[in-house]
C-alpha atoms as a PDB file:
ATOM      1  CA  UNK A   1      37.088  34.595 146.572  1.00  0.00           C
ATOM      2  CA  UNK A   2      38.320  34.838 143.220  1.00  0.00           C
ATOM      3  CA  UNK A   3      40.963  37.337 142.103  1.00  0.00           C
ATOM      4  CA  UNK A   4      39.710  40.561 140.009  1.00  0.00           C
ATOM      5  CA  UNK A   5      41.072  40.019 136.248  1.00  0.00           C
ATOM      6  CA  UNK A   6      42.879  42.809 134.852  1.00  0.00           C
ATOM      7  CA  UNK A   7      45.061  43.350 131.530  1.00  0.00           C
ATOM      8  CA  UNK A   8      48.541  44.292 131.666  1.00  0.00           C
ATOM      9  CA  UNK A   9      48.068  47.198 130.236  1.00  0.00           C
ATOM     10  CA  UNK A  10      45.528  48.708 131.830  1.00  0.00           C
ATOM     11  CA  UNK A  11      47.559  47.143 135.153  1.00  0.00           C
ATOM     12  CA  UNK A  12      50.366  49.577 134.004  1.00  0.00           C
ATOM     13  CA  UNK A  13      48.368  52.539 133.746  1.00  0.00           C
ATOM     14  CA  UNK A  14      46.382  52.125 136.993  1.00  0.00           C
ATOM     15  CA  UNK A  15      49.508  50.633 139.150  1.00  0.00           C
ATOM     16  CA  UNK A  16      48.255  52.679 142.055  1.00  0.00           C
ATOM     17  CA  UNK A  17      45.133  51.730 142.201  1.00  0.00           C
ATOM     18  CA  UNK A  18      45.717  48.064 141.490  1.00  0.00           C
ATOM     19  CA  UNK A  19      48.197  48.266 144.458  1.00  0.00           C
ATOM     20  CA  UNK A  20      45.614  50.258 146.941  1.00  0.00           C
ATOM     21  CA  UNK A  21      43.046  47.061 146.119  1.00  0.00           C
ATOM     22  CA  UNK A  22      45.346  44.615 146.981  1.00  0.00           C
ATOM     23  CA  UNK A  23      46.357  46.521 150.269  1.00  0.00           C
ATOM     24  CA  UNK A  24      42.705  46.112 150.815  1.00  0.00           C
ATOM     25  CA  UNK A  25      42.464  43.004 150.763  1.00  0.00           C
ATOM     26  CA  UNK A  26      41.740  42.490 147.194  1.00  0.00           C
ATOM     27  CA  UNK A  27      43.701  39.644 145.013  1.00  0.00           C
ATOM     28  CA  UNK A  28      44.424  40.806 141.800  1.00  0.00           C
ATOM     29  CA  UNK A  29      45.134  38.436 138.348  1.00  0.00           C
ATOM     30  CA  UNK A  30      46.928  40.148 135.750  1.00  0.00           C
ATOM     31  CA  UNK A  31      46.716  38.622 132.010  1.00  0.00           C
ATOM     32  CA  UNK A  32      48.808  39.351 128.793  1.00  0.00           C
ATOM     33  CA  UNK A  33      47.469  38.462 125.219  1.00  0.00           C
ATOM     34  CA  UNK A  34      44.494  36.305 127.107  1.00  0.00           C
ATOM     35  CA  UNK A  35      47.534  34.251 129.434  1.00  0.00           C
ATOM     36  CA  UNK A  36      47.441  34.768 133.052  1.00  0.00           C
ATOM     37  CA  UNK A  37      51.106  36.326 133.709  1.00  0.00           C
ATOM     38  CA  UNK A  38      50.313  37.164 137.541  1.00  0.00           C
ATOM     39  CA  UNK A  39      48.876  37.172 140.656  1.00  0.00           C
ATOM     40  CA  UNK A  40      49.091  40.044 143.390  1.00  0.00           C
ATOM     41  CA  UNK A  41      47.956  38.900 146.479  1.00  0.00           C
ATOM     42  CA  UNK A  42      48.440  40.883 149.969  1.00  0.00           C
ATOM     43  CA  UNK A  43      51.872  40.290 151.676  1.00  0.00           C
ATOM     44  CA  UNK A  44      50.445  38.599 154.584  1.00  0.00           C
ATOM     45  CA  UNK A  45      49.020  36.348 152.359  1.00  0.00           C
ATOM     46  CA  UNK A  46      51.769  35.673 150.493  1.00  0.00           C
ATOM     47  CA  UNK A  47      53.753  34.944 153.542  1.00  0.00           C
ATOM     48  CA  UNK A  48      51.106  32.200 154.611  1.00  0.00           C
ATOM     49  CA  UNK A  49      51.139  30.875 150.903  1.00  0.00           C
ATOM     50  CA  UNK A  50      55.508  30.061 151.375  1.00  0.00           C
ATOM     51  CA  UNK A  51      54.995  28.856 154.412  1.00  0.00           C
ATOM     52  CA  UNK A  52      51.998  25.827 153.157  1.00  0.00           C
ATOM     53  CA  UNK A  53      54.225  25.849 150.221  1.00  0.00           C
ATOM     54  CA  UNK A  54      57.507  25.016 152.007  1.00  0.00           C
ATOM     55  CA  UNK A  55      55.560  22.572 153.628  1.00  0.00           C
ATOM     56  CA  UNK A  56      54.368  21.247 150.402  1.00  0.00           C
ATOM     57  CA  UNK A  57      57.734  20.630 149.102  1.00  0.00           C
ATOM     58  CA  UNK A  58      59.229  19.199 152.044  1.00  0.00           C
ATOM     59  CA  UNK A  59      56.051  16.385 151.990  1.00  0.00           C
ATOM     60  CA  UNK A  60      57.228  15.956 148.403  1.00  0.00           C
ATOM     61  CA  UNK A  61      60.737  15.856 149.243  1.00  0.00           C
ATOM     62  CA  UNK A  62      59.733  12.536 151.937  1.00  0.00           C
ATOM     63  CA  UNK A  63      57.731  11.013 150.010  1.00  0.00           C
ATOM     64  CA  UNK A  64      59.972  10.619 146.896  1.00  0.00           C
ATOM     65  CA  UNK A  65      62.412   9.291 149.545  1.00  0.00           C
ATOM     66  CA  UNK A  66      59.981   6.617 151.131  1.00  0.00           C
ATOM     67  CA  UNK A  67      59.397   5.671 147.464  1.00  0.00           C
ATOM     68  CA  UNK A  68      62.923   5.496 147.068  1.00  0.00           C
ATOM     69  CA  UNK A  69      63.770   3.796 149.878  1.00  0.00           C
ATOM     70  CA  UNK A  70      60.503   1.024 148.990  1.00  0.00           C
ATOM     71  CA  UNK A  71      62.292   0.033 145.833  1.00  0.00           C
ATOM     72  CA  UNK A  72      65.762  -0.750 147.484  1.00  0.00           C
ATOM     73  CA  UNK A  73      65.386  -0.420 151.344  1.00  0.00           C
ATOM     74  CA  UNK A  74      69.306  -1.297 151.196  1.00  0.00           C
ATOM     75  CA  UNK A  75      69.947   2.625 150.924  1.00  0.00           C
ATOM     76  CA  UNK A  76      68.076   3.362 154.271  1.00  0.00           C
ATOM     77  CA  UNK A  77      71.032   4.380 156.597  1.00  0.00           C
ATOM     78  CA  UNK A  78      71.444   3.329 160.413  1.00  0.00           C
ATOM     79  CA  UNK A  79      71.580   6.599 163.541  1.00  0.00           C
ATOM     80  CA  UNK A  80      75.652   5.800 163.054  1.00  0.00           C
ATOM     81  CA  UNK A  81      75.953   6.176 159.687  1.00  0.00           C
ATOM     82  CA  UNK A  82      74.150   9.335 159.663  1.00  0.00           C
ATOM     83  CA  UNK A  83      75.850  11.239 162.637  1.00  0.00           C
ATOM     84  CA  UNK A  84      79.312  10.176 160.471  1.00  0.00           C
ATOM     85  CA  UNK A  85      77.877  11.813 157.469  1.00  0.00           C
ATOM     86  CA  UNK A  86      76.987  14.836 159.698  1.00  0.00           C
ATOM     87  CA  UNK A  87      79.327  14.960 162.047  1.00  0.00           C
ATOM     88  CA  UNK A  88      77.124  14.778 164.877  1.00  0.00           C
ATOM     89  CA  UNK A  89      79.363  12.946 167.167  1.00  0.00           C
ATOM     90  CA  UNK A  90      81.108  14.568 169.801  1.00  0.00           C
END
């Protein structure tokens, strides 16, 4: 499903409408001077979107640390060296 293209200015004069589609169901992409600007998208689906996204980011997160950690495995910390830096003992 692609989004329904719409100007900015023409977004600002029909706000209501635009915001009745996308209550509907109905993504919306809004462009300035040719450049898409943004996206309205339903807020359940924008709450599904952070939530793949914060997934996203965390995968990124673990991977630039295994890549880290291949180059120099000496900065790889042992179960007792991270409770100390978290103060997880009792």
């Amino acid at each position: 499903m692609f989004p329904t293209k719409i100007k900015s200015g023409e977004a600002r004069a029909k706000w209501r409408d635009i915001l009745d589609q996308v209550f509907a169901g109905k993504d919306m992409l809004i462009e300035r001077n040719g450049k898409e600007i943004a996206v309205m998208i339903p807020a359940v689906d924008y709450k599904e979107i952070r939530e793949v996204l914060e997934d996203l980011r965390l995968a990124r997160e673990a991977e630039k640390a295994y890549q880290e950690w291949k180059e120099d495995p000496s900065i790889m910390l042992d179960w007792k060296e991270v409770e100390a830096k978290l103060a997880l003992k009792e």
